[in-house]
Each structure stands twice: as C-alpha cells, then as structure tokens.
N, C-alpha and C. Protein backbone atom coordinates (compact mmCIF):
# COMPACT_ATOMS: atom_id res chain seq x y z
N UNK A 1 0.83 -1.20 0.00
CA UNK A 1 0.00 0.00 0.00
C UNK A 1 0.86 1.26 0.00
N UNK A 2 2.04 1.28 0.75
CA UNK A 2 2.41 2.40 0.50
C UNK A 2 3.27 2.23 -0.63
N UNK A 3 4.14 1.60 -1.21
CA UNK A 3 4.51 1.35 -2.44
C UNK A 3 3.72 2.29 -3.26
N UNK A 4 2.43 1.71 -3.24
CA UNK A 4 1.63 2.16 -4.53
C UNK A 4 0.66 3.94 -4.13
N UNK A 5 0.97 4.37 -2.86
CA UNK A 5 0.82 5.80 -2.30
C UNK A 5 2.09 6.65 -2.62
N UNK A 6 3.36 6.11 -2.75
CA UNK A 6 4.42 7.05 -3.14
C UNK A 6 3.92 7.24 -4.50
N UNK A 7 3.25 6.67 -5.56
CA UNK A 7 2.94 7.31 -6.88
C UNK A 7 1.83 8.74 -6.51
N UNK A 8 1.14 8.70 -5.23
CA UNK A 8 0.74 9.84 -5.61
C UNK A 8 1.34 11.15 -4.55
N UNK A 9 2.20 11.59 -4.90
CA UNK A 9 2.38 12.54 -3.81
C UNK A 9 1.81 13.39 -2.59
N UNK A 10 0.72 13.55 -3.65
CA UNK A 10 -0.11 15.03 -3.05
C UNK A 10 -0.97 14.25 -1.63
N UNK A 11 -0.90 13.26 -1.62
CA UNK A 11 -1.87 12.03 -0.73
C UNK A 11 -1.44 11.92 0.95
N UNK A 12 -1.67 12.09 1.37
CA UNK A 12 -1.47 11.78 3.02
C UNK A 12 -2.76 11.05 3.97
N UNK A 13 -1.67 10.23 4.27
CA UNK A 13 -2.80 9.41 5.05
C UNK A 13 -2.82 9.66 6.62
N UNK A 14 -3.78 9.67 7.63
CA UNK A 14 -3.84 9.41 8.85
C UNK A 14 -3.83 8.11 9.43
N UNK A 15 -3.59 7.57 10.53
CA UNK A 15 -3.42 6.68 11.03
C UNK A 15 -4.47 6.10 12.02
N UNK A 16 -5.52 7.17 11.81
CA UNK A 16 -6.56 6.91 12.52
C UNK A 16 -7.82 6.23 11.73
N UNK A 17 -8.47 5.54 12.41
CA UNK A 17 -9.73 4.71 11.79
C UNK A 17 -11.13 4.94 12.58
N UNK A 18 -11.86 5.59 11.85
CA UNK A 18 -13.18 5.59 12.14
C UNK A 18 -14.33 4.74 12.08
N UNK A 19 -15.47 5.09 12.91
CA UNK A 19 -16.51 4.03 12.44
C UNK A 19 -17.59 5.31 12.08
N UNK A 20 -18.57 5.65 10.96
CA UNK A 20 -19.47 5.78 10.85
C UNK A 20 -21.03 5.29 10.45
N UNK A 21 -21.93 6.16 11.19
CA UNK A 21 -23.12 5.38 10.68
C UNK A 21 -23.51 3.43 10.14
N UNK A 22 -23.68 3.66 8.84
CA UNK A 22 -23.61 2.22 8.08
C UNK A 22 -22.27 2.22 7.36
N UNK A 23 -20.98 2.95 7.76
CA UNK A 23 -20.36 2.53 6.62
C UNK A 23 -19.42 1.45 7.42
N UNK A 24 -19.55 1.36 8.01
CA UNK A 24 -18.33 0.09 8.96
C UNK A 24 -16.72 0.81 8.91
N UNK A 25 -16.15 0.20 9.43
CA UNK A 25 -14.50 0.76 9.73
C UNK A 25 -14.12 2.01 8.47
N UNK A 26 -14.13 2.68 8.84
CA UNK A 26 -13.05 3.65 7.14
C UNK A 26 -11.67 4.61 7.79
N UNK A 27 -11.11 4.76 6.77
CA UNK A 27 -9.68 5.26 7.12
C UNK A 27 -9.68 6.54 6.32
N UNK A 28 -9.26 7.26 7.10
CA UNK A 28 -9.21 8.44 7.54
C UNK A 28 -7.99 8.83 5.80
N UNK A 29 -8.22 9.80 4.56
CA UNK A 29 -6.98 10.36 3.46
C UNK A 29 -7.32 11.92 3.27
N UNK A 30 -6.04 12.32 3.66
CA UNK A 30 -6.11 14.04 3.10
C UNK A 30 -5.73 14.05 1.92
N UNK A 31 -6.25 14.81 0.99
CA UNK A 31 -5.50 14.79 -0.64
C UNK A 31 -5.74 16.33 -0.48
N UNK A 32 -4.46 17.08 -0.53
CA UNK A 32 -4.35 18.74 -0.91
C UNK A 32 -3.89 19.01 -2.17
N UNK A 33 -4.70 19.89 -2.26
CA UNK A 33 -4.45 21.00 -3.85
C UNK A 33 -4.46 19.63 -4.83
N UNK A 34 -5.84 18.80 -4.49
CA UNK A 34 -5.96 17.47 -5.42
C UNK A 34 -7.27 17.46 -6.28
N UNK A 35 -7.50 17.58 -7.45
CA UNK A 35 -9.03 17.46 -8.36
C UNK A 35 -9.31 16.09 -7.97
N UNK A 36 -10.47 16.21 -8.65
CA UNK A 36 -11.72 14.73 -8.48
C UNK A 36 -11.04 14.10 -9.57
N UNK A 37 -10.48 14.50 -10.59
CA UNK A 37 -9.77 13.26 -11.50
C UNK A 37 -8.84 12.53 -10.85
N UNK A 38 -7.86 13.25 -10.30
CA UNK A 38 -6.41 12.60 -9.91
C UNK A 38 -7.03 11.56 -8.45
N UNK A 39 -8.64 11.88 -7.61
CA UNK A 39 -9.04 11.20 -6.71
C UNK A 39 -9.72 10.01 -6.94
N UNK A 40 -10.28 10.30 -8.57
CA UNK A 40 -10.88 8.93 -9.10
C UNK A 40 -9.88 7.60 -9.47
N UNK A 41 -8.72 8.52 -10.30
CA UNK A 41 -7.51 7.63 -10.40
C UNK A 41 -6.97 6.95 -9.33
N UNK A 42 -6.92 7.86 -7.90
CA UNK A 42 -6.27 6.79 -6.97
C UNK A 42 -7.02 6.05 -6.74
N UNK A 43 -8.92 6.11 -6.70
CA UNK A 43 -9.33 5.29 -5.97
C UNK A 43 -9.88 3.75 -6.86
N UNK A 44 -9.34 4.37 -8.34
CA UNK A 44 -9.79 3.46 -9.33
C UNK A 44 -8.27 2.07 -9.39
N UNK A 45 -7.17 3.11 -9.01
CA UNK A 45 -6.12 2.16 -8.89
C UNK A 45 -5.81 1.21 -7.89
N UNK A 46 -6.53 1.53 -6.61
CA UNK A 46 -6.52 0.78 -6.19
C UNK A 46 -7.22 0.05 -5.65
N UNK A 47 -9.07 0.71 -5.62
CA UNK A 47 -9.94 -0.15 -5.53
C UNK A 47 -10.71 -1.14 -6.35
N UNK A 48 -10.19 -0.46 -7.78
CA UNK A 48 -10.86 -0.89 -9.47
C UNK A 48 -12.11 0.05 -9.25
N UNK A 49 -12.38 0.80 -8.56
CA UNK A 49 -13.97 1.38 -8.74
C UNK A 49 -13.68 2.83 -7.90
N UNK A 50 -14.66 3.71 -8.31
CA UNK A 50 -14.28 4.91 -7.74
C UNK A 50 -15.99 4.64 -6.52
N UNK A 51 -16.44 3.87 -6.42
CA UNK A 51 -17.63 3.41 -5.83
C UNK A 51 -16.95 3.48 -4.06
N UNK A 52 -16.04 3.05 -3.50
CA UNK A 52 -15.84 3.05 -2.20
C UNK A 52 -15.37 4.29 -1.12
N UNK A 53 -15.79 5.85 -2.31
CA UNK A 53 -15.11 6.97 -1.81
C UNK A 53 -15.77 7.94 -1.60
N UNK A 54 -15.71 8.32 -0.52
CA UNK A 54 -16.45 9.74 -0.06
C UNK A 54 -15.98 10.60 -0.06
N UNK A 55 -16.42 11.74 -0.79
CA UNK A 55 -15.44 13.12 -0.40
C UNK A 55 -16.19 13.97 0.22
N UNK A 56 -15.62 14.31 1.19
CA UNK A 56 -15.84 15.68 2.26
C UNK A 56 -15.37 17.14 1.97
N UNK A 57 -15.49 17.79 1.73
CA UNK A 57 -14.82 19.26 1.26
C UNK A 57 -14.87 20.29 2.55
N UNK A 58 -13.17 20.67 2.71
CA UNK A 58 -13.06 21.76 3.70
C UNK A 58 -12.83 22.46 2.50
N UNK A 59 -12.13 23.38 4.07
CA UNK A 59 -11.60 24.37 3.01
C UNK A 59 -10.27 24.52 2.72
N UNK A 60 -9.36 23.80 3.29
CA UNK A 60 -8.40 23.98 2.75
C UNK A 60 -7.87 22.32 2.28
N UNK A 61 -8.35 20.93 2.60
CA UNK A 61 -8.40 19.80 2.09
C UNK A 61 -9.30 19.15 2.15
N UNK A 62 -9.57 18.13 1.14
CA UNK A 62 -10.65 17.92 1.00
C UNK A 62 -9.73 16.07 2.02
N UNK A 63 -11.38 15.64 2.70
CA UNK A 63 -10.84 14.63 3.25
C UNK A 63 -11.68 13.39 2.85
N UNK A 64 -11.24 12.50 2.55
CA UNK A 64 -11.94 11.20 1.97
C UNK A 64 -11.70 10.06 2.46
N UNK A 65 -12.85 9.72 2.73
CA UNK A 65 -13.37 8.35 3.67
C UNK A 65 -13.74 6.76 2.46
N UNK A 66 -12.16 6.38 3.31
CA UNK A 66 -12.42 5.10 2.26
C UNK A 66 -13.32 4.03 3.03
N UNK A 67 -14.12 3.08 2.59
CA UNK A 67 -14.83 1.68 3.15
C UNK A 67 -13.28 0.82 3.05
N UNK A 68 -13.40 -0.07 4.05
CA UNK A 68 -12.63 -1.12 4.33
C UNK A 68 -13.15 -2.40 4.70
C-alpha cells in the first residue's frame, strides 16, 4: 500500500480509523491542492472502482473516507 501511495504525492494518510453510521470501519486520506480526476484515479487504482469513496470538502483539504 504504500509502495503504490508514493505514486501519488499530493496524498497523506492518517493513522486513525473511524466508524461511521452504516459505513463500517473507514480510514481516515487528506488529498491537498488534489481534483476529483487525480481522486478517481487513486481510488480506481486501487480499488478498481471509484464506488468506495467519499469526499468531504473543507476548506483547505478535501478529506476522503475510504470503506474497508
């Protein structure tokens, strides 16, 4: 996993894991100064589907809640 996170730079992960609502366990990704293309690509590369991703919008990063 991180192997394949050094391809995207802009990506930072937390180490923390949440539970919400119905979505069961998700892990916590900051992506700064990142578009919805370059977020579909990561999540297409490594989930095959851009289906397991939530995006949240601050204001200065947007934070996205993967399913696990």
């Amino acid at each position: 996993m991180i192997n394949i996170l050094k391809k995207f730079k802009k990506i930072y992960i937390s180490s923390k894991v949440f539970k919400m609502k119905n979505y069961g366990y998700i892990s916590l990704i900051f992506f700064k100064n990142i578009n919805k293309f370059e977020i579909a690509k990561f999540s297409k590369y490594i989930f095959g589907s851009f289906k397991k991703v939530r995006i949240i919008k601050s204001i200065n990063e947007k934070k996205i809640y993967l399913k696990i």
